[in-house]
Protein backbone atom coordinates (compact mmCIF):
# COMPACT_ATOMS: atom_id res chain seq x y z
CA UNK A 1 -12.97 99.00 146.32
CA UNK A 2 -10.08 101.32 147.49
CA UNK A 3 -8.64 98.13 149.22
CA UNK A 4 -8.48 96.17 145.96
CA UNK A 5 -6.95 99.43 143.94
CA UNK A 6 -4.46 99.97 146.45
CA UNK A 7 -2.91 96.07 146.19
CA UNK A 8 -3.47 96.56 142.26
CA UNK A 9 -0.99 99.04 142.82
CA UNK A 10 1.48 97.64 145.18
CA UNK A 11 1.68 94.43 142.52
CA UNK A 12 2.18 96.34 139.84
CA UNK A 13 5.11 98.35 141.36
CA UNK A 14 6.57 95.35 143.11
CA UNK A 15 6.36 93.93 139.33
CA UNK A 16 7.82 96.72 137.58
CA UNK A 17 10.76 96.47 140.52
CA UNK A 18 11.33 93.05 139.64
CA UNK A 19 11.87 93.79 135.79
CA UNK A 20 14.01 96.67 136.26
CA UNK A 21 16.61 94.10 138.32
CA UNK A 22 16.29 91.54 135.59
CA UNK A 23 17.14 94.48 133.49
CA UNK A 24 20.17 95.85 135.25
CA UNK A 25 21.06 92.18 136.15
CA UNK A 26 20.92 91.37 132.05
CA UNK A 27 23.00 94.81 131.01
CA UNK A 28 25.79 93.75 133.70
CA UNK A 29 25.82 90.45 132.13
CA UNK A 30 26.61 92.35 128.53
CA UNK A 31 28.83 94.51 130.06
CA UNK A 32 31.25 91.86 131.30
CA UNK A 33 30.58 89.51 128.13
CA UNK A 34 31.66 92.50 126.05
CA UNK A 35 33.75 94.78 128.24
CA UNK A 36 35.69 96.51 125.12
CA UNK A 37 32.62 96.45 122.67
CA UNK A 38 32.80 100.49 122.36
CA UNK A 39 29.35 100.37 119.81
CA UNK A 40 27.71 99.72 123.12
CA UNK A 41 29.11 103.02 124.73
CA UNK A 42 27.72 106.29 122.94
CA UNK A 43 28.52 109.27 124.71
CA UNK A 44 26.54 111.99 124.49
CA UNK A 45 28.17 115.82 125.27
CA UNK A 46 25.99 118.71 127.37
CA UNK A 47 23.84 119.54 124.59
CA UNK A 48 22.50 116.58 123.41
CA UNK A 49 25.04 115.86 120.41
CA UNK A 50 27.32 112.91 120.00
CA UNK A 51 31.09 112.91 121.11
CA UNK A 52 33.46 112.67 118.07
CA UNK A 53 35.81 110.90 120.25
CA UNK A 54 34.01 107.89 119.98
CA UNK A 55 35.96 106.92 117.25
CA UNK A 56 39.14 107.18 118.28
CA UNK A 57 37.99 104.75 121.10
CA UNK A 58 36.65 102.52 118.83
CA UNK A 59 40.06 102.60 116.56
CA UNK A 60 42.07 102.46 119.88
CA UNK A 61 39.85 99.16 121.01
CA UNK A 62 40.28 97.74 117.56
CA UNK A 63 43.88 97.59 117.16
CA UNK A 64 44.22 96.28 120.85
CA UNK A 65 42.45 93.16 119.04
CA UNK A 66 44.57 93.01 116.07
CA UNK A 67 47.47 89.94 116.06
CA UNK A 68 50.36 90.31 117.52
CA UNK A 69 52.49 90.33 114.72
CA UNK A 70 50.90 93.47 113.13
CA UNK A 71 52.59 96.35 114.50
CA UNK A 72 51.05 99.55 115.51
CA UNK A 73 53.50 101.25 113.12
CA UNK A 74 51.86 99.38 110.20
CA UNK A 75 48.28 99.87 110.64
CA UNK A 76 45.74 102.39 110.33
CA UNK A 77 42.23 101.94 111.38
CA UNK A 78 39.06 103.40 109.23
CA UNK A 79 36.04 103.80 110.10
CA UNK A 80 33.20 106.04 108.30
CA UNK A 81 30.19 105.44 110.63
CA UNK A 82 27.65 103.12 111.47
CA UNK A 83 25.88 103.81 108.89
CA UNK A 84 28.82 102.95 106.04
CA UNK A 85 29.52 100.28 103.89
CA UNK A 86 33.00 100.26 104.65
CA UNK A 87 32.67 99.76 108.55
CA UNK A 88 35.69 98.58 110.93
CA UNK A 89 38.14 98.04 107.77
CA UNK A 90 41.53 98.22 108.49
CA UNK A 91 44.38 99.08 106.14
CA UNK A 92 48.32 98.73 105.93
CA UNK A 93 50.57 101.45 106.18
CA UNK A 94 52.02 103.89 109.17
CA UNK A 95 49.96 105.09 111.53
CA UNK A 96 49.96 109.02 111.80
CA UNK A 97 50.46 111.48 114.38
CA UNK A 98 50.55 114.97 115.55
CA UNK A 99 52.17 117.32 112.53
CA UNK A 100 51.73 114.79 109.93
CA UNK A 101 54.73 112.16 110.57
CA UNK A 102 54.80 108.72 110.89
CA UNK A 103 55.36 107.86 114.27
CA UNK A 104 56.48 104.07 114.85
CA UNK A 105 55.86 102.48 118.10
CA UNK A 106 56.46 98.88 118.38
CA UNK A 107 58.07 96.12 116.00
CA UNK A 108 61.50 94.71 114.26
CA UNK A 109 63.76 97.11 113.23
CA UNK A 110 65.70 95.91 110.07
CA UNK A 111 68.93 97.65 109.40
CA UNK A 112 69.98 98.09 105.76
CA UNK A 113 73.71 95.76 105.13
CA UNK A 114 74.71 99.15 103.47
CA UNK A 115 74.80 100.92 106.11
CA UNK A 116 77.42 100.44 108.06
CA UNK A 117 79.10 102.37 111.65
CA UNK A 118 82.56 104.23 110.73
CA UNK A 119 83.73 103.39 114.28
CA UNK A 120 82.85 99.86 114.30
CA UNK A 121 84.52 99.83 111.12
CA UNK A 122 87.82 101.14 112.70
CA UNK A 123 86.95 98.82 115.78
CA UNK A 124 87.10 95.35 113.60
CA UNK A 125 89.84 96.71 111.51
CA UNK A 126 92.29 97.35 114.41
CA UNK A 127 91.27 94.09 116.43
CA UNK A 128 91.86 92.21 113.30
CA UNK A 129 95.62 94.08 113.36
CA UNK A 130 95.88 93.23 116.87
CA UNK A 131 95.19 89.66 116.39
CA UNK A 132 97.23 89.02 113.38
CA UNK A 133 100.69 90.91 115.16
CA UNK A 134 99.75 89.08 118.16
CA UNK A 135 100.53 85.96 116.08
CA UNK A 136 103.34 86.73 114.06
CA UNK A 137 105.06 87.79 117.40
CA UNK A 138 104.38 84.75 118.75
CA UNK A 139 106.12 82.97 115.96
CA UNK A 140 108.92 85.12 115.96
CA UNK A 141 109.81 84.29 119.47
CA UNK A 142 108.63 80.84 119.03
CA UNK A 143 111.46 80.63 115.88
CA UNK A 144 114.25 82.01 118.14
CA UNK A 145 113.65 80.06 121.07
CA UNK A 146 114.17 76.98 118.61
CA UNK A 147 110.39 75.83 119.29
CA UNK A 148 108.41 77.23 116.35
CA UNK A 149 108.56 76.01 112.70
CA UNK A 150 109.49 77.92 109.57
CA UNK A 151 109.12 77.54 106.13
CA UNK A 152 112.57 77.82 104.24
CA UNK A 153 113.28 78.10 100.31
CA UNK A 154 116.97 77.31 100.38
CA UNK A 155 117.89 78.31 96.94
CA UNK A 156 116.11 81.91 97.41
CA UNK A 157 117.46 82.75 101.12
CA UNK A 158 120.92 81.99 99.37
CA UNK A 159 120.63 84.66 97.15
CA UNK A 160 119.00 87.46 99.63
CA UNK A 161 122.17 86.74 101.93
CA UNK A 162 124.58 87.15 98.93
CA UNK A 163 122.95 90.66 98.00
CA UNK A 164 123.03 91.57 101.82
CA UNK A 165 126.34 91.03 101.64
CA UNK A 166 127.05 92.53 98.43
CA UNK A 167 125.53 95.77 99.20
CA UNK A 168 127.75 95.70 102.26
CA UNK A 169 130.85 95.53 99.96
CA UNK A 170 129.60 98.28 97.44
CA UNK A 171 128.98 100.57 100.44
CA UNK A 172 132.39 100.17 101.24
CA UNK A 173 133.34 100.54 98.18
CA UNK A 174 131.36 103.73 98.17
CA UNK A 175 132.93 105.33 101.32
CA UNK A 176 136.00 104.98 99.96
CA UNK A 177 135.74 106.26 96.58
CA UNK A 178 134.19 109.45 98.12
CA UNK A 179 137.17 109.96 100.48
CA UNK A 180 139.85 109.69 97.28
CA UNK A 181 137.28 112.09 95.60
CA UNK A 182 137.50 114.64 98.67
CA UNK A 183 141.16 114.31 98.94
CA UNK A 184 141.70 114.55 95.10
CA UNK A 185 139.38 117.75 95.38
CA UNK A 186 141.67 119.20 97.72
CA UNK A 187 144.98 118.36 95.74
CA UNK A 188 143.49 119.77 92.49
CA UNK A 189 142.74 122.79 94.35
CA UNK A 190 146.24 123.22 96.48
CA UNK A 191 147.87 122.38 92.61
CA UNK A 192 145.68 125.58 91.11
CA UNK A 193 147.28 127.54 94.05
CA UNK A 194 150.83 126.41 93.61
CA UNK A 195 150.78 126.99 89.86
CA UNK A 196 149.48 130.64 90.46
CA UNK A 197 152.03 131.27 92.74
CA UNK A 198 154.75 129.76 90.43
CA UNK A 199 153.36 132.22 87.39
CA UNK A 200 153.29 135.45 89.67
CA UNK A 201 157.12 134.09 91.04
CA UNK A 202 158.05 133.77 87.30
CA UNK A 203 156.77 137.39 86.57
CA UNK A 204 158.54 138.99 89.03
CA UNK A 205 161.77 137.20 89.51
CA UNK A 206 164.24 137.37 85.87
CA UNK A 207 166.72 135.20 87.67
CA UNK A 208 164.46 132.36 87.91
CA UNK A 209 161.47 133.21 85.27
CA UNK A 210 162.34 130.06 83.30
CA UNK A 211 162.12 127.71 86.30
CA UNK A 212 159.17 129.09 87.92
CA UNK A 213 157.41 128.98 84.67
CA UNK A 214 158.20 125.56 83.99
CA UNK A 215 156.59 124.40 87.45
CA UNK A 216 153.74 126.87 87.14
CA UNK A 217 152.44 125.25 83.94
CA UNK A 218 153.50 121.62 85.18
CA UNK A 219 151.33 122.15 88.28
CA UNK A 220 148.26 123.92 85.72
CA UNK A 221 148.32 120.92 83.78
CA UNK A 222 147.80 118.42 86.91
CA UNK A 223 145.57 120.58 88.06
CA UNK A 224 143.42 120.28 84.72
CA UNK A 225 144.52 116.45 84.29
CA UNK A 226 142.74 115.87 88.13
CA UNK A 227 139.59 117.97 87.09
CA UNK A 228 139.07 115.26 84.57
CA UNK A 229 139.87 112.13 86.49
CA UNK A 230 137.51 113.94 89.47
CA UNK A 231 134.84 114.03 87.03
CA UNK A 232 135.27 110.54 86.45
CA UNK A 233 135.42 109.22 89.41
CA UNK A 234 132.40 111.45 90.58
CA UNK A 235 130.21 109.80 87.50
CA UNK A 236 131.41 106.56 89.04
CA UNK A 237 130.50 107.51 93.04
CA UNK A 238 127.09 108.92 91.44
CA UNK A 239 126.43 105.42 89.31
CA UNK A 240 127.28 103.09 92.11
CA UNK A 241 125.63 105.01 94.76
CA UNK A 242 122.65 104.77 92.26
CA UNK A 243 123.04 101.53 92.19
CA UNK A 244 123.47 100.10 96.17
CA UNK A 245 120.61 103.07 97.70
CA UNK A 246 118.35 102.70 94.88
CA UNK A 247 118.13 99.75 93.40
CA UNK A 248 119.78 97.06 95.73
CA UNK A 249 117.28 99.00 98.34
CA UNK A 250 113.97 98.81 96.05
CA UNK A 251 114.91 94.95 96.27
CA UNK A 252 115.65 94.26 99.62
CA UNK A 253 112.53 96.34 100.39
CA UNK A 254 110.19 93.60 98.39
CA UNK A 255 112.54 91.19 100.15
CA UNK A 256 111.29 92.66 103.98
CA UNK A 257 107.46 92.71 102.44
CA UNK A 258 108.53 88.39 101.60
CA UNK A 259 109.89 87.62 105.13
CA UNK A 260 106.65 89.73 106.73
CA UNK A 261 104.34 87.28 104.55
CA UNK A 262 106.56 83.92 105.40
CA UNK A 263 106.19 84.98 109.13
CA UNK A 264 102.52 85.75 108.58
CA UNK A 265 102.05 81.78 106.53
CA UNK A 266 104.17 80.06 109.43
CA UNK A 267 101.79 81.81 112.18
CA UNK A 268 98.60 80.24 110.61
CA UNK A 269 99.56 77.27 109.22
CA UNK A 270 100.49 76.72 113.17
CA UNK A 271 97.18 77.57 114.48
CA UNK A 272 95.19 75.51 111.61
CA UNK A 273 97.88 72.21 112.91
CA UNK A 274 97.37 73.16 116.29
CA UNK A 275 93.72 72.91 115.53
CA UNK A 276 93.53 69.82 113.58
CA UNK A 277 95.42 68.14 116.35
CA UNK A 278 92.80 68.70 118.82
CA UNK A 279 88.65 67.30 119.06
CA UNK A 280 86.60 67.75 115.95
CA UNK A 281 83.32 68.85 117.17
CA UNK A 282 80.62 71.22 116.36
CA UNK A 283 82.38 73.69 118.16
CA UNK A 284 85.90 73.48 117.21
CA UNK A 285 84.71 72.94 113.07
CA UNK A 286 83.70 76.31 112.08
CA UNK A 287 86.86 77.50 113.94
CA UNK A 288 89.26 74.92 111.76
CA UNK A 289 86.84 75.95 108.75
CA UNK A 290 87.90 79.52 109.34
CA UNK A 291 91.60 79.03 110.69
CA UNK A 292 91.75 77.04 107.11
CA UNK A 293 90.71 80.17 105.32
CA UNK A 294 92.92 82.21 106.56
CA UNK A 295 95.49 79.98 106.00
CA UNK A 296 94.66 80.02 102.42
CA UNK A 297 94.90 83.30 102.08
CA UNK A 298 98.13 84.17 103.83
CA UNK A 299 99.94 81.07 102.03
CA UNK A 300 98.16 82.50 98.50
CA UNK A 301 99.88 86.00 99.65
CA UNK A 302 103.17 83.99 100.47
CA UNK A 303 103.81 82.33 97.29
CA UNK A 304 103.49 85.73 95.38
CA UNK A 305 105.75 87.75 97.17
CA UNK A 306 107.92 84.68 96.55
CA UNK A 307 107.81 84.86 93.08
CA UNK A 308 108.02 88.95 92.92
CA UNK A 309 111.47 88.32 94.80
CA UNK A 310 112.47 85.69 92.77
CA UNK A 311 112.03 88.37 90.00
CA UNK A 312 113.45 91.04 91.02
CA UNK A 313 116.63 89.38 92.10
CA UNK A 314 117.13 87.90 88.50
CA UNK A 315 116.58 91.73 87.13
CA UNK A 316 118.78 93.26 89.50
CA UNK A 317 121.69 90.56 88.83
CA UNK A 318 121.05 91.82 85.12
CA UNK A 319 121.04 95.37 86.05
CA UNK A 320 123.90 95.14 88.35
CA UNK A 321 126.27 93.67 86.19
CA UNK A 322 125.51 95.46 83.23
CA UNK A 323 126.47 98.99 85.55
CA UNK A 324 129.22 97.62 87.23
CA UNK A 325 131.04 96.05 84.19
CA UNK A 326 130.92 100.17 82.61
CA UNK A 327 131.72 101.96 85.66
CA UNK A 328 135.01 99.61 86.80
CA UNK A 329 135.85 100.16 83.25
CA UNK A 330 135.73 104.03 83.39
CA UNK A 331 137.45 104.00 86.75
CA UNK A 332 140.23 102.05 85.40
CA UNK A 333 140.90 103.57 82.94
CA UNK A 334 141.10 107.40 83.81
CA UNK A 335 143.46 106.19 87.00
CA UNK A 336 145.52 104.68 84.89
CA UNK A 337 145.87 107.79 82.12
CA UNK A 338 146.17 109.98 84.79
CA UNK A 339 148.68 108.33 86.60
CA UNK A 340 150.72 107.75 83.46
CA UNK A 341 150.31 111.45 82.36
CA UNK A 342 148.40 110.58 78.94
CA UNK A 343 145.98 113.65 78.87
CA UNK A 344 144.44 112.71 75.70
CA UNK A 345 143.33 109.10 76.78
CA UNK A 346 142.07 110.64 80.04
CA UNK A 347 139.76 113.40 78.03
CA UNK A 348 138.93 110.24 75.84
CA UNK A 349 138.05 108.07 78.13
CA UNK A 350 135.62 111.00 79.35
CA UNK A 351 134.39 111.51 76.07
CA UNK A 352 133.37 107.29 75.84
CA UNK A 353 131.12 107.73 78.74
CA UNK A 354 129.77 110.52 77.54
CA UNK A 355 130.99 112.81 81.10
CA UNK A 356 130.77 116.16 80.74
CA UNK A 357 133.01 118.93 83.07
CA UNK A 358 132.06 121.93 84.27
CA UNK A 359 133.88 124.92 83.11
CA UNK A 360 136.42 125.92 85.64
CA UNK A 361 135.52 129.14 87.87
CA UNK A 362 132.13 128.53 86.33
CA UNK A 363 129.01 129.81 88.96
CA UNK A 364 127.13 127.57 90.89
CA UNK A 365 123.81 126.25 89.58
CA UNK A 366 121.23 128.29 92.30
CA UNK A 367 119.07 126.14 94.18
CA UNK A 368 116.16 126.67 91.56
CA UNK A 369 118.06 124.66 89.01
CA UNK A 370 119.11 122.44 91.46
CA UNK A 371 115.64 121.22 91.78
């Protein structure tokens, strides 16, 4: 009886054995069928209670499932329990972190086209200067070596070579009218001394009062006559000077801003035929498509300057004549009724251009009024 117990016993362990290792055998099997199923995993803390954390590992398991194309910094995981209706849902938006900010850790960054780098700004603007003086220096030296092409406009360059040389001629003019103004300055003002002299002579000497009166008021009154032609020909330095550093200037000015945009037109118009005379494939095209932009522009730029020249030149001949024609007049004029001693046509031809003299031994104008 004790010998039959006893094996009872032994098969009954040896069977309880065997389903234990079918058991551990089976729960390794889950284990590696399932190896990130956190449900199966419920840790338990020291007294008996369930770990919060197990959440988190859930969440954290979760998104390592999600696509690829859903980016950690776009999701946020939910979960409410096993026990909720609303189990393992996951919603869009940023994912939050410590203090409440959004903290993105993964996918594209898209930059908005308003916003836009200062520096690389400066960057692109001066390589695009660098480029484009690189090129018109190249044509430059290409033109005076006699290799490069330029575009001419025969009837315009005519005229910008005859005011070059004009304004050449009117400076001279210019120079020389202010030397007989100093010198006349200093003769009017050696005649005011010799005619005081004469008076005080005439005062003190009976003998020859008469005489040294005579040349005393003889030497006043060409003294006076040269005020007035100085004032004229002062109005005539001030109108033609006017005229050649102002005006003839303003022109040739828009004239330099013509030849910079012919220079600029010749420079790509030789890269766009230097272009179109080589292969046409799809790497050279978007170059020729771009070369022929620019191209455009510059020769769009070209043909207004062109036309403001053209302009101003017909204004200025206008202007120039309309000036010159008063001024030679008013010269002529108060030389030749000073010369010949008429006093009255020299204060009337004064009076017909509307020249004013200052008062003799009048005070300076300060530099306030000056201004």
């Amino acid at each position: 009886m004790s010998e039959h117990s006893s094996e009872s016993t032994t098969l009954d362990e040896s069977h309880r054995s065997a389903e234990e290792v079918q058991s551990g055998s089976e729960e390794s099997a889950m284990a590696q069928e399932s190896p990130k199923n956190s449900a199966a995993e419920i840790p338990v803390t020291s007294n008996g209670q369930l770990e919060d954390s197990h959440e988190h590992s859930f969440n954290r398991d979760l998104k390592c499932s999600l696509p690829v194309g859903l980016g950690l910094s776009e999701t946020k995981i939910t979960s409410h329990g096993f026990d909720g209706a609303k189990e393992g849902v996951v919603e869009a938006g940023q994912f939050p972190s410590k203090g409440g900010r959004a903290q993105q850790k993964s996918g594209p960054v898209l930059l908005a086209d308003e916003v836009k780098n200062p520096a690389m700004e400066k960057l692109e603007l001066v390589r695009k200067w660098s480029l484009n003086t690189y090129k018109c220096t190249r044509q430059i030296i290409s033109e005076k070596l006699g290799r490069g092409s330029r575009t001419v406009d025969l009837e315009l360059e005519a005229q910008i070579d005859i005011l070059r040389d004009n304004k050449k001629k009117y400076e001279n003019i210019l120079r020389l009218a202010q030397t007989l103004s100093t010198q006349l300055f200093q003769m009017v003002h050696t005649q005011r001394q010799l005619g005081d002299a004469f008076a005080d002579l005439s005062l003190k000497s009976l003998e020859l009062h008469e005489e040294f009166g005579y040349n005393a008021d003889t030497q006043k009154l060409l003294a006076k006559n040269g005020e007035t032609l100085l004032g004229a020909i002062n109005f005539f330095i001030a109108s033609v000077n006017t005229l050649v550093n102002k005006t003839i200037e303003d022109t040739l000015l828009t004239v330099k801003q013509y030849e910079s945009a012919r220079i600029e037109y010749d420079a790509y118009r030789t890269d766009l035929e230097e272009l179109n005379l080589g292969p046409r494939d799809a790497n050279t095209l978007p170059k020729i498509e771009q070369s022929q932009q620019l191209f455009q522009v510059h020769k769009e730029k070209y043909d207004k300057m062109r036309n403001d020249v053209s302009i101003k030149l017909k204004f200025l001949e206008e202007n120039k004549v309309k000036v010159l024609h008063n001024q030679l007049v008013l010269f002529h004029n108060a030389i030749a009724a000073y010369f010949a001693g008429n006093q009255k046509q020299l204060e009337q031809t004064l009076k017909q251009f509307h020249i004013k003299l200052k008062t003799p031994g009048a005070d300076a104008p300060s530099w306030l009024e000056e201004q």
